[in-house]
N, C-alpha and C. Protein backbone atom coordinates (compact mmCIF):
# COMPACT_ATOMS: atom_id res chain seq x y z
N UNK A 1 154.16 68.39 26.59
CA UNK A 1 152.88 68.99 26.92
C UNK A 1 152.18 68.22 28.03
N UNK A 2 152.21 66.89 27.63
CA UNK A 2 151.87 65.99 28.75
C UNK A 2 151.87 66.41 30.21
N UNK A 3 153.43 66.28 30.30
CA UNK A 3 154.25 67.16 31.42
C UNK A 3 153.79 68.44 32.28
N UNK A 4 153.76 68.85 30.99
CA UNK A 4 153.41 70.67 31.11
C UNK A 4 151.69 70.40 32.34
N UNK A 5 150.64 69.61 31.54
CA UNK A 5 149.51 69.87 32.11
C UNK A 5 149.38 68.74 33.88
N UNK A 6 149.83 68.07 33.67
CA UNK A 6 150.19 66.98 34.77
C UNK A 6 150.69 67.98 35.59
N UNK A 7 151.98 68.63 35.89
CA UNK A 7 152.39 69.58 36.84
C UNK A 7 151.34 71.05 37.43
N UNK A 8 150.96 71.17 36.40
CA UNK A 8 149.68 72.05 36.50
C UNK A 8 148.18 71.56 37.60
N UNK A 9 148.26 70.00 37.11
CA UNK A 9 146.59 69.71 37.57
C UNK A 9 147.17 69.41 39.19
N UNK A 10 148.72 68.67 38.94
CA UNK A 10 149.47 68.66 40.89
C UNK A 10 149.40 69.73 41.30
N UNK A 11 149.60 70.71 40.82
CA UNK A 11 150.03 72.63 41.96
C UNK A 11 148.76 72.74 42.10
N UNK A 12 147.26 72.80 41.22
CA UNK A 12 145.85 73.17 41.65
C UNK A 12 145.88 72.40 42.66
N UNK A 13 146.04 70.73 42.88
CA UNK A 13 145.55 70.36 43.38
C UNK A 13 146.37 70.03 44.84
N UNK A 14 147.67 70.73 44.95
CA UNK A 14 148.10 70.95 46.30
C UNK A 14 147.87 72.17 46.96
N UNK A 15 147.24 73.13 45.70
CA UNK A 15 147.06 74.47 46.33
C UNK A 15 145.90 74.79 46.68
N UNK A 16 144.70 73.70 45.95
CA UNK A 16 143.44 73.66 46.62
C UNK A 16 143.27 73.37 47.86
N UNK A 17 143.90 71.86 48.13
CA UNK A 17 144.07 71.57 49.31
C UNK A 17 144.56 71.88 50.26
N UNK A 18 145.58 72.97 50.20
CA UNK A 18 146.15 74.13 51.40
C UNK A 18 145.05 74.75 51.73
N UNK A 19 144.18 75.57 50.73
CA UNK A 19 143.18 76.30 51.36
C UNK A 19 142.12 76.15 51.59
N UNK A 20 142.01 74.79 51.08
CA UNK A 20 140.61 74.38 51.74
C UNK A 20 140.99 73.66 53.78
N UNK A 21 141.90 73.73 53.66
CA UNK A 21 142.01 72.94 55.04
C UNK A 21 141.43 74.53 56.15
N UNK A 22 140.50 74.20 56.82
CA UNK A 22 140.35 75.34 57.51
C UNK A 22 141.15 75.74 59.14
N UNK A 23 141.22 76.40 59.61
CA UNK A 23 141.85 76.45 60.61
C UNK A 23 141.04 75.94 61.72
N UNK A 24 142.00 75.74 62.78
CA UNK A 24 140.99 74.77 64.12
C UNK A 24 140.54 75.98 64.49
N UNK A 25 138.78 75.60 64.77
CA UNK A 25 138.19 76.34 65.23
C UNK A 25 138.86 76.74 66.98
N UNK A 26 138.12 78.08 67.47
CA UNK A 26 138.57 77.95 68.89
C UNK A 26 137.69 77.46 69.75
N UNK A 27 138.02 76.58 70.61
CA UNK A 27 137.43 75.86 71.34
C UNK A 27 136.52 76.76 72.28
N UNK A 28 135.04 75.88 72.17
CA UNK A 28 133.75 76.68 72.67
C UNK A 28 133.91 76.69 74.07
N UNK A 29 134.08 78.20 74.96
CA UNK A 29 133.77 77.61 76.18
C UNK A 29 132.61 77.36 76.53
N UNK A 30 132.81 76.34 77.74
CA UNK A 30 131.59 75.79 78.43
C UNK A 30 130.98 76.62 79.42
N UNK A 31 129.93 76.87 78.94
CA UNK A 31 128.53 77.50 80.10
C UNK A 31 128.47 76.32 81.25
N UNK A 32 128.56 77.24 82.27
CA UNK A 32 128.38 77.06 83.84
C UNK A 32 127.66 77.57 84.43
N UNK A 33 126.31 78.08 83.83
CA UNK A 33 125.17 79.04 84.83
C UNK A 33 124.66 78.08 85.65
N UNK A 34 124.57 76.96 85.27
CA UNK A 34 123.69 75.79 85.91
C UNK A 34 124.53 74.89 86.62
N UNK A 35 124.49 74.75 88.12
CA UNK A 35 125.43 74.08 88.85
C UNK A 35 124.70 72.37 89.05
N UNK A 36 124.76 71.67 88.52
CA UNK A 36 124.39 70.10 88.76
C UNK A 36 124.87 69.73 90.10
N UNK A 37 125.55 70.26 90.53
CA UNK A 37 125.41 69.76 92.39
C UNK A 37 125.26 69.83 93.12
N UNK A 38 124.35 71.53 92.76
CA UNK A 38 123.98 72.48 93.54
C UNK A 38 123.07 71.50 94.27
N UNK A 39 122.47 71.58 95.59
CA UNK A 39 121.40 71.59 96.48
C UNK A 39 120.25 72.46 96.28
N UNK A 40 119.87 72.15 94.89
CA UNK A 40 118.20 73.10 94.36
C UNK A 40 117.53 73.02 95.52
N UNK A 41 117.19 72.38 96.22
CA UNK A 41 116.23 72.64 97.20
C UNK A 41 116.61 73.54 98.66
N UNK A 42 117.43 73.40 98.83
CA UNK A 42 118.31 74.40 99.88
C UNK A 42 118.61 76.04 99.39
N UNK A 43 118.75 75.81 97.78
CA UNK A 43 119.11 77.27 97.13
C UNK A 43 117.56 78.05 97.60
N UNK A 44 116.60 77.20 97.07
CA UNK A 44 115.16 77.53 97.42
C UNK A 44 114.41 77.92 98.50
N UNK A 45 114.95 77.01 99.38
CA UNK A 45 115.14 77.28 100.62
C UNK A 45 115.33 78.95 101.22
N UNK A 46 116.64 78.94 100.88
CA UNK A 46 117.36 80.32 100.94
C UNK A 46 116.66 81.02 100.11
N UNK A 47 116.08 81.02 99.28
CA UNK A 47 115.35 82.41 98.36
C UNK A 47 114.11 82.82 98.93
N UNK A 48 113.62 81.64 99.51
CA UNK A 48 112.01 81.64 99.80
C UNK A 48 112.24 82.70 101.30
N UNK A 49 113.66 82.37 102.21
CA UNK A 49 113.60 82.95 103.25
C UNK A 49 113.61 84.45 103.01
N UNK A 50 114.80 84.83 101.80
CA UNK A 50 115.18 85.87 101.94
C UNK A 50 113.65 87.23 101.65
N UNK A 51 112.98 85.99 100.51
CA UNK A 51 111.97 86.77 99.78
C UNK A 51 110.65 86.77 100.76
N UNK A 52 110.56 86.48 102.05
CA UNK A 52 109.39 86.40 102.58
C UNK A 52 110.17 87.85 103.73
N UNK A 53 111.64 87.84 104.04
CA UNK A 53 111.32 88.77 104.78
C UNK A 53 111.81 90.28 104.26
N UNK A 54 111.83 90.16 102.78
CA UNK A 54 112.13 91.32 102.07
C UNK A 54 110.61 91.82 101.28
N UNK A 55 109.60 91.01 101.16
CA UNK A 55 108.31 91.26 100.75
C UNK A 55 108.61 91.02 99.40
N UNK A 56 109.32 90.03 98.46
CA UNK A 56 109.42 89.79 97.43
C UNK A 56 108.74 87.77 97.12
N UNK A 57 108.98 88.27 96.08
CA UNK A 57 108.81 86.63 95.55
C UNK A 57 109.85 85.94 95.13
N UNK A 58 109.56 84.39 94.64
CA UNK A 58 110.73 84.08 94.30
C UNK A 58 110.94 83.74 92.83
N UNK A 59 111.85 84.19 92.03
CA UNK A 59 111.86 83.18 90.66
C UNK A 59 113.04 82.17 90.36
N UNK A 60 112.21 81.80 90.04
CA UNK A 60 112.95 80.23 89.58
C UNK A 60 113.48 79.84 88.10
N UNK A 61 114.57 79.93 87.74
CA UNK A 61 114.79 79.80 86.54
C UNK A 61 115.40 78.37 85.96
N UNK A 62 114.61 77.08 85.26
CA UNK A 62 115.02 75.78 85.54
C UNK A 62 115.33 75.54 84.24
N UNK A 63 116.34 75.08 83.88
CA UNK A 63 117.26 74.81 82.66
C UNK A 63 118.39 74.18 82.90
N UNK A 64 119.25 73.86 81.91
CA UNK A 64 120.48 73.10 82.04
C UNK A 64 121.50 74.60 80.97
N UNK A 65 122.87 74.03 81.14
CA UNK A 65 124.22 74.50 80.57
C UNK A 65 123.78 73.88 79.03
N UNK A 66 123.13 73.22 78.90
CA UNK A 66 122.71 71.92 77.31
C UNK A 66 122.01 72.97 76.80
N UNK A 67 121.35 74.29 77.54
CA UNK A 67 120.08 74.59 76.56
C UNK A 67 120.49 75.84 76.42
N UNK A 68 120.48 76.09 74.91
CA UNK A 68 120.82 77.16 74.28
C UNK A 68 119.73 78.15 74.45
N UNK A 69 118.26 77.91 74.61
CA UNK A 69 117.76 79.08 75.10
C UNK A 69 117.65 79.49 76.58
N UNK A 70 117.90 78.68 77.27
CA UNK A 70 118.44 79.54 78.67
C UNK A 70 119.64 79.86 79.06
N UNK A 71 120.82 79.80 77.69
CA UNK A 71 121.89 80.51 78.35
C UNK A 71 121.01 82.05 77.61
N UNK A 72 120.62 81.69 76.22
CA UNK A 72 119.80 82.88 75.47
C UNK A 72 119.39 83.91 76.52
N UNK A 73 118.47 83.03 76.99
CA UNK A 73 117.62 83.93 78.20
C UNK A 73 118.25 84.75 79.37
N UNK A 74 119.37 84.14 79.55
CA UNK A 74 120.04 84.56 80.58
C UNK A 74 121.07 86.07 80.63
N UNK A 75 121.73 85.41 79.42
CA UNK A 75 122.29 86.55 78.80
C UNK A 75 121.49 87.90 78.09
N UNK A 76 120.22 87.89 77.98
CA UNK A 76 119.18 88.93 77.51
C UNK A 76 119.31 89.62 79.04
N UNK A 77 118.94 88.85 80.27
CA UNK A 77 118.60 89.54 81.37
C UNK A 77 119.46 90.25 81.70
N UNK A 78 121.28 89.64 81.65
CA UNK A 78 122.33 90.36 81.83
C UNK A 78 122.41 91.45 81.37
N UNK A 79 122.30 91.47 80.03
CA UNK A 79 122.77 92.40 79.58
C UNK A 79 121.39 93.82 79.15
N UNK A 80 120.34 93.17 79.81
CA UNK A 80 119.12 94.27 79.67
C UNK A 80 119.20 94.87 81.33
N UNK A 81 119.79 96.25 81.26
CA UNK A 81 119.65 96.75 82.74
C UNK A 81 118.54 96.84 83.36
N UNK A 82 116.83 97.19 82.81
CA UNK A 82 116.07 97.56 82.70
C UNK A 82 115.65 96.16 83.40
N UNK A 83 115.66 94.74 82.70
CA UNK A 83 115.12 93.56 82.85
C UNK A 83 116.34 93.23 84.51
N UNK A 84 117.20 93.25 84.72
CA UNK A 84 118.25 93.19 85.29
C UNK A 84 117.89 93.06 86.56
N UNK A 85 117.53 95.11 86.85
CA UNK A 85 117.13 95.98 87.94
C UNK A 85 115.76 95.40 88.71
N UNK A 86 114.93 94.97 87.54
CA UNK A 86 113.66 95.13 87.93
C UNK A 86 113.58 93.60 88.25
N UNK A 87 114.72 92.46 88.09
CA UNK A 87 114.08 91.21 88.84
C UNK A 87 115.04 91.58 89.84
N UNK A 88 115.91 92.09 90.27
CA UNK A 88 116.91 91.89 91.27
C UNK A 88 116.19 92.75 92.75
N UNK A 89 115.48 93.92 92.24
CA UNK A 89 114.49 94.27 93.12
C UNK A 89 113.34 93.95 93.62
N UNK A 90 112.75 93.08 93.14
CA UNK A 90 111.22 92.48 92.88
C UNK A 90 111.28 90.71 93.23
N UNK A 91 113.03 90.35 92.97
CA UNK A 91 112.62 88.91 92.90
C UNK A 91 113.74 88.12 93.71
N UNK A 92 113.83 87.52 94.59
CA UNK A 92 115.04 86.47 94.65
C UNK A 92 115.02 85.50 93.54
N UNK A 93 116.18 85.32 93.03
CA UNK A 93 116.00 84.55 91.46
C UNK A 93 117.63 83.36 92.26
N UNK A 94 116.58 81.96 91.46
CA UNK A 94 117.05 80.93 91.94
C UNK A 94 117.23 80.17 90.42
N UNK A 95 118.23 79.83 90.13
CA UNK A 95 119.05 78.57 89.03
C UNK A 95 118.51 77.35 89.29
N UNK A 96 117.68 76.80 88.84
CA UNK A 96 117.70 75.11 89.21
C UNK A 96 117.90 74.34 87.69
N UNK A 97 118.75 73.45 87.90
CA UNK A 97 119.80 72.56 86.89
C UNK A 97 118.63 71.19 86.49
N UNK A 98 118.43 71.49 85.46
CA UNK A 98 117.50 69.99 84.97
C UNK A 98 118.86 69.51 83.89
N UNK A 99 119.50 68.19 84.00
CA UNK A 99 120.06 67.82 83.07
C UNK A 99 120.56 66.34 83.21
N UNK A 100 121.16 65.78 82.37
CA UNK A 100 121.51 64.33 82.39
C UNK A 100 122.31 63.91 83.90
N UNK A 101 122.72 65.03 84.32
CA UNK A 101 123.88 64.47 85.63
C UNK A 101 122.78 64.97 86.47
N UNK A 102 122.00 65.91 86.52
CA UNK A 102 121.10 65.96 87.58
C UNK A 102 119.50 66.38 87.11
N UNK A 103 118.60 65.80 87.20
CA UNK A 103 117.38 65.67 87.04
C UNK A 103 116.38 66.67 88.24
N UNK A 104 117.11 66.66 89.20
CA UNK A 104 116.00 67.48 90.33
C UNK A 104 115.29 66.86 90.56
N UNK A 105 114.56 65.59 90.43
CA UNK A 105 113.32 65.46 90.34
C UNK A 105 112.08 65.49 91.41
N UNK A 106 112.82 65.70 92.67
CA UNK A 106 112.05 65.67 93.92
C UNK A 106 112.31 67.57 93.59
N UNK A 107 112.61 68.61 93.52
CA UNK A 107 112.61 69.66 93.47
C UNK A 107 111.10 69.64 91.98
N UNK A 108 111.74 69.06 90.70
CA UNK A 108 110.84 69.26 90.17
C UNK A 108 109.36 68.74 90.10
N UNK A 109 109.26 67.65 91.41
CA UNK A 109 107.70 67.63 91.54
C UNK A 109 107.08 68.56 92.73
N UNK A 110 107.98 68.67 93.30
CA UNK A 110 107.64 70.08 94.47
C UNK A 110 106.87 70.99 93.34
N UNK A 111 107.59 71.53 92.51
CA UNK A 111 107.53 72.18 91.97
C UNK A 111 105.97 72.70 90.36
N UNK A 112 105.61 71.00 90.82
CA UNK A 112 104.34 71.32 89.89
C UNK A 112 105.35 70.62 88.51
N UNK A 113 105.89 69.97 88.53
CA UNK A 113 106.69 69.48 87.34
C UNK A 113 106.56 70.71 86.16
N UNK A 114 107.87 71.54 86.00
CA UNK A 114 107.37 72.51 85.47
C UNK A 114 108.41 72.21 83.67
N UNK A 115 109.09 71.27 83.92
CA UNK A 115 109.48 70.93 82.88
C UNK A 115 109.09 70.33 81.67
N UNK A 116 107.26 70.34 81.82
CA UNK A 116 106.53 69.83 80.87
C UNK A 116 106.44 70.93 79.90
N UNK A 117 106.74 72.39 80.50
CA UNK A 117 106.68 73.39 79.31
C UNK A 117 107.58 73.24 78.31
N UNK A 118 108.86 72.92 78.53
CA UNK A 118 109.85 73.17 78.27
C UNK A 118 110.91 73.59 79.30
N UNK A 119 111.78 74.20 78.02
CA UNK A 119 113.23 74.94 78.84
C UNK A 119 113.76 75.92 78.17
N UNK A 120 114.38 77.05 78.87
CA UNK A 120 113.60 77.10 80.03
C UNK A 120 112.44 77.73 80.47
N UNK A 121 111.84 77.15 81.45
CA UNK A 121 110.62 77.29 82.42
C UNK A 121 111.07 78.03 83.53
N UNK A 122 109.88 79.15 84.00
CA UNK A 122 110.05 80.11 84.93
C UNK A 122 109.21 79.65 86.02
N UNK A 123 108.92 79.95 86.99
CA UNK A 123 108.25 79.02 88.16
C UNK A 123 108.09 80.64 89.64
N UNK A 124 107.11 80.99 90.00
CA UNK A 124 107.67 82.03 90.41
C UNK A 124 106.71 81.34 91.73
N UNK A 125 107.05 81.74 93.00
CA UNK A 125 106.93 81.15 94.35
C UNK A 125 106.90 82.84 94.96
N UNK A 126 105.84 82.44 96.15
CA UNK A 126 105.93 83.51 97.23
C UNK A 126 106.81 83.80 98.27
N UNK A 127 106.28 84.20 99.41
CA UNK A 127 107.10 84.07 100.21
C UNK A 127 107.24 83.07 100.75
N UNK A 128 106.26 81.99 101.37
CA UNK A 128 106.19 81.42 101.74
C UNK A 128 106.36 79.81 100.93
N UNK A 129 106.85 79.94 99.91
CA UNK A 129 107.66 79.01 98.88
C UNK A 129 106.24 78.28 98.20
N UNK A 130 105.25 79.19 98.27
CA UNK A 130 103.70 78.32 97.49
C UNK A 130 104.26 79.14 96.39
N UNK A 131 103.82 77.66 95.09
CA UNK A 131 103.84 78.18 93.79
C UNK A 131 102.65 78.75 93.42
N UNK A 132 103.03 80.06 92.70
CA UNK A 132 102.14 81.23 92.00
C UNK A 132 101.92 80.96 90.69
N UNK A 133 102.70 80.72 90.17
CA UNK A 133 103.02 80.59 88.39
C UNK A 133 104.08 79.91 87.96
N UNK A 134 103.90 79.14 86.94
CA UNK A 134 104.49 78.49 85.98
C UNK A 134 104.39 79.08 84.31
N UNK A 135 105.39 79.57 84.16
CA UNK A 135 105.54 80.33 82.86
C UNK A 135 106.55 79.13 81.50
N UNK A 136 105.73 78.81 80.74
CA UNK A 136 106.26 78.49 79.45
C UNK A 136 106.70 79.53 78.98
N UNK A 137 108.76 79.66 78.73
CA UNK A 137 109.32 80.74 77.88
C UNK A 137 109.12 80.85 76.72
N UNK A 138 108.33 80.10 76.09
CA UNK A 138 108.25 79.93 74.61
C UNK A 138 107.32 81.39 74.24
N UNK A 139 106.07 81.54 75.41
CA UNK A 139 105.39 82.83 75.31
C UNK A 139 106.10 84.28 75.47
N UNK A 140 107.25 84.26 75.48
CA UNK A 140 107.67 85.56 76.04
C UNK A 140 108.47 85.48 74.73
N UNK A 141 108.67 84.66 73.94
CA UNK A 141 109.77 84.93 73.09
C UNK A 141 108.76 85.95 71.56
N UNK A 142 109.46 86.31 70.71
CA UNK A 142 109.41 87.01 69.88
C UNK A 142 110.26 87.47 68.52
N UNK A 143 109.91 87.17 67.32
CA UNK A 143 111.04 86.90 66.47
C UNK A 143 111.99 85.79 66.88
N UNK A 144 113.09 85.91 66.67
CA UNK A 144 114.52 84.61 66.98
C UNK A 144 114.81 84.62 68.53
N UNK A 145 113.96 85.33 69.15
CA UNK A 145 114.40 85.14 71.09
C UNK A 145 113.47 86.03 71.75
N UNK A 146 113.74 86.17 72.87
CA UNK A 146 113.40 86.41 74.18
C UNK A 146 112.59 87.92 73.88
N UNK A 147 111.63 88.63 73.98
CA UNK A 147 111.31 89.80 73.82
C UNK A 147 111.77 90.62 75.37
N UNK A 148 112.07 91.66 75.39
CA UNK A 148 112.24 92.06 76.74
C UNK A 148 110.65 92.60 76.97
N UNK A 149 110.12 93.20 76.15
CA UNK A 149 108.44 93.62 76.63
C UNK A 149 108.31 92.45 76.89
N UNK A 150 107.76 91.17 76.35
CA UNK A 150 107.06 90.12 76.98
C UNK A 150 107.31 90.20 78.43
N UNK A 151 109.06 89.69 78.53
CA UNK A 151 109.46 89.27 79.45
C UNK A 151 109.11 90.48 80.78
N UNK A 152 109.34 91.33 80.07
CA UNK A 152 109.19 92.32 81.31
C UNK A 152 107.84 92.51 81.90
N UNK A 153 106.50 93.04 80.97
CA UNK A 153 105.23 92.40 81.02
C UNK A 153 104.86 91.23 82.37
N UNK A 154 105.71 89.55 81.91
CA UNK A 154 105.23 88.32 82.71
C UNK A 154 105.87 89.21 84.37
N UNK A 155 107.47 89.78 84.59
CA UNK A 155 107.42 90.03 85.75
C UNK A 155 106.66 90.86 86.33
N UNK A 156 106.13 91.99 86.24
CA UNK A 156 105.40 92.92 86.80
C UNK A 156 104.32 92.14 86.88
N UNK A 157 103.56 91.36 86.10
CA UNK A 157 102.05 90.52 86.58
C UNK A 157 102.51 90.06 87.47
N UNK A 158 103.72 89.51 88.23
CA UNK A 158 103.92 88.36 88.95
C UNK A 158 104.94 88.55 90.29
N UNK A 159 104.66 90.26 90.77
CA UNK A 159 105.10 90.96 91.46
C UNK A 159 104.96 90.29 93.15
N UNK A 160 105.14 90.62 94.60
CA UNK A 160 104.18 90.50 95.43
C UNK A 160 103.21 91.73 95.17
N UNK A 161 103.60 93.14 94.88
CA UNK A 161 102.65 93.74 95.35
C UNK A 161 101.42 94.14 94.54
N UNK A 162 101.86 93.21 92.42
CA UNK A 162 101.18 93.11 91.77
C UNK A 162 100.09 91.60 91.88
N UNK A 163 100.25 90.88 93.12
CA UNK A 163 99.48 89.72 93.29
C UNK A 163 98.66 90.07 94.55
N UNK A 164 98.63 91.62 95.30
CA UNK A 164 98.30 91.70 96.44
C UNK A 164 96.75 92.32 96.21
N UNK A 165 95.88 91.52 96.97
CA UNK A 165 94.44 91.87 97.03
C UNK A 165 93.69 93.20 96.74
N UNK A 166 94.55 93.91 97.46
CA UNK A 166 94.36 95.47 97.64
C UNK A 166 94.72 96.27 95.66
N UNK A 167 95.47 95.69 95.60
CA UNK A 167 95.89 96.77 94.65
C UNK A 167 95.41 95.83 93.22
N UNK A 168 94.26 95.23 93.73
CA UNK A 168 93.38 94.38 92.74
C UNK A 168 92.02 94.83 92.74
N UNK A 169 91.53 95.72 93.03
CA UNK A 169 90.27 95.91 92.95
C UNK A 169 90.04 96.59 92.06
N UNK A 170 88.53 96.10 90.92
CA UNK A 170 88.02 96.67 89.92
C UNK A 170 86.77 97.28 90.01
């Protein structure tokens, strides 16, 4: 009997241990929205040009590959046509990389140090590369992420032709 239960408590306990071993997870790929060697200030450069002679503004979207709510954010915009359309028409939109390999930090004091909101932080510039707004994303979010009304809401306030004198009068 001895026997009997000894062989018994070995098979539970080789057969537990088969199935508890879990399988290797699959390896996470790595987010690359955020280029750390990019030339942020040259990208800016280039947005500010394109957006002064297209009559747009510029947005700035400053985060790292580290931050789970700006890949969040990013992927909302992708995949919202609506949010998509309406910055790709309205905005030159610029990536700038805050992270351990690159800091920005001459971009981010240009910039009104906008990383005191958090991350990520929206930063929206004219044509002429003067900052307009600094948006904490934390306000646009809603429930577990990103609302597209908020978000959509902050762009239209932050239009050129919703910042233009004329089409401000009360």
């Amino acid at each position: 009997m001895k026997k009997l239960v000894l062989v018994a408590i070995a098979c539970l306990m080789v057969s537990s241990a088969a199935f508890s071993q879990e399988k290797p997870a699959a390896k996470k790929e790595a987010v690359h929205l955020y280029n750390p060697n990019a030339d942020a200030k040259a990208d800016i450069d280039v947005a500010v040009a394109k957006a002064k002679k297209a009559g747009k503004h510029v947005f700035i979207q400053v985060g790292g590959n580290w931050c789970g709510w700006c890949i969040a954010f990013h992927n909302l915009v992708d995949s919202t046509p609506e949010l998509k359309n309406y910055l790709n028409e309205n905005y030159e939109t610029v990536l700038v990389n805050y992270s351990q390999e690159n800091k920005n930090a001459a971009v981010m004091a240009s910039l009104g140090y906008p990383g005191r909101f958090g991350f990520p932080v929206f930063v929206v510039l004219d044509g002429n590369g003067k900052v307009l707004h600094i948006q904490n994303s934390a306000y646009l979010e809603e429930g577990k992420g990103h609302s597209v009304k908020l978000v959509m809401d902050f762009l239209k306030g932050w239009t050129a032709a919703a910042v233009k004198p004329e089409n401000n009068k009360y």
